[in-house]
Protein backbone atom coordinates (compact mmCIF):
# COMPACT_ATOMS: atom_id res chain seq x y z
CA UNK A 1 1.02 49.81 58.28
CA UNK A 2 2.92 50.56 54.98
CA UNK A 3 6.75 49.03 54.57
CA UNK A 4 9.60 51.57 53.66
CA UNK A 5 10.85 49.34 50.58
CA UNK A 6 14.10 50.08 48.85
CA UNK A 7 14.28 49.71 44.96
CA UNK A 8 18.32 49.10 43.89
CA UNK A 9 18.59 49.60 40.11
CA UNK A 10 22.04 47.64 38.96
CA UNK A 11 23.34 49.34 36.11
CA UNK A 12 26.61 49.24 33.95
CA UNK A 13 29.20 51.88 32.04
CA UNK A 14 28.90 51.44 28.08
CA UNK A 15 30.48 54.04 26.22
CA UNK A 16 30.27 56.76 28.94
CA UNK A 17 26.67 56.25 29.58
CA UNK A 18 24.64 54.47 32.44
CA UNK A 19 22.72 51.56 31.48
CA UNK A 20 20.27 49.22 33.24
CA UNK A 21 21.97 45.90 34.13
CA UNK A 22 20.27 42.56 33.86
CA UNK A 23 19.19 42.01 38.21
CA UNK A 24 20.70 39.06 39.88
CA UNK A 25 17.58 38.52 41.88
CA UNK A 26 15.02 40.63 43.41
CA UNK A 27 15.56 44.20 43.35
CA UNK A 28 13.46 45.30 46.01
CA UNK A 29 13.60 44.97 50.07
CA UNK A 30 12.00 46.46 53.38
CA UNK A 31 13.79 48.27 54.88
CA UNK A 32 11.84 49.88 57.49
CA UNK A 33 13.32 48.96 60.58
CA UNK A 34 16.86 50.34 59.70
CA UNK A 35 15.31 53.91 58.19
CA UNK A 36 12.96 53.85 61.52
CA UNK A 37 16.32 53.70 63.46
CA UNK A 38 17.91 56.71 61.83
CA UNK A 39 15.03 58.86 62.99
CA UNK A 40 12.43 60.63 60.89
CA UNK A 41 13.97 63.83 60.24
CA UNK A 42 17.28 61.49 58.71
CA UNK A 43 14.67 59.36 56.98
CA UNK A 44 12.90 62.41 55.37
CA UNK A 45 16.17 64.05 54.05
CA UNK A 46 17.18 60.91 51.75
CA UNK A 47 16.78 61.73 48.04
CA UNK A 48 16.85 59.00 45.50
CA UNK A 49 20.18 58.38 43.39
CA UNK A 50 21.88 60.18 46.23
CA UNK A 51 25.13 59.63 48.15
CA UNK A 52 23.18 59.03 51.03
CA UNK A 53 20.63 56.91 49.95
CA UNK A 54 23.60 54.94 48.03
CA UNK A 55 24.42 53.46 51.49
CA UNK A 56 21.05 51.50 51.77
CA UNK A 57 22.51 49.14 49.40
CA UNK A 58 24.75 47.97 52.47
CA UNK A 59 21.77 47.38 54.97
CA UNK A 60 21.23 44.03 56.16
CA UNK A 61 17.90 43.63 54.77
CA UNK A 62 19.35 44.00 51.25
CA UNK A 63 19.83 40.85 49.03
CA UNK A 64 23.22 39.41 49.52
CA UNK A 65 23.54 40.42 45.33
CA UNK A 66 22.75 43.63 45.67
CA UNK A 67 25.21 43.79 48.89
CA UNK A 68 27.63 42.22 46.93
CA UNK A 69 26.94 44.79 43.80
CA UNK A 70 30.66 46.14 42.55
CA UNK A 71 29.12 48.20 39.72
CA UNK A 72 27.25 51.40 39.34
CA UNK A 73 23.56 51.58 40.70
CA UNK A 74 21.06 53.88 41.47
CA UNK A 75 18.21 53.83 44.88
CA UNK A 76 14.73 54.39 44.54
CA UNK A 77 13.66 54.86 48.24
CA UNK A 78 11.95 58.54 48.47
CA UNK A 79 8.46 58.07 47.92
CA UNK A 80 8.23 55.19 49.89
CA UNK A 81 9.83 57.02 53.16
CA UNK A 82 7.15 59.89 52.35
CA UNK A 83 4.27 57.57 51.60
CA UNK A 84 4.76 55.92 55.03
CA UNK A 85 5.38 59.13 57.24
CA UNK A 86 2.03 60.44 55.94
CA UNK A 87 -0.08 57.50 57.33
């Protein structure tokens, strides 16, 4: 059975622009159990870089760095909720 995994992409400000930030550790984590527990339809409607999918970075499975992550960031998390609802 495929994993719903989460990709967090820490970034910074410089000079008005968003830029890739160096990772404190690993920047991916499963996160199926908590998307299974918001239902599909919830699951289906998260969009990467969104203010929804923003939240993930809060979820329990999530490194404690990327938990802990004060600066901008965007989620990756769309394909892999669509990959695993069409097996």
């Amino acid at each position: 059975m495929p994993a719903i995994i989460v990709t967090f992409n820490p970034q910074v400000l410089v000079n008005g622009r968003y830029e890739s930030a160096q990772p404190l550790g690993p920047t991916e984590f499963d996160a199926t159990a908590s998307i299974l527990a918001m239902g599909k339809a919830h699951a289906l409607d998260l969009r990467d870089d969104s203010r929804a999918s923003d939240s993930l970075k809060d979820l329990p499975e999530a490194p404690a760095w990327i938990r802990a992550w004060e600066g901008p960031f965007s989620i990756e998390v769309q394909e892999s909720i669509w990959q695993y609802f069409e097996n």
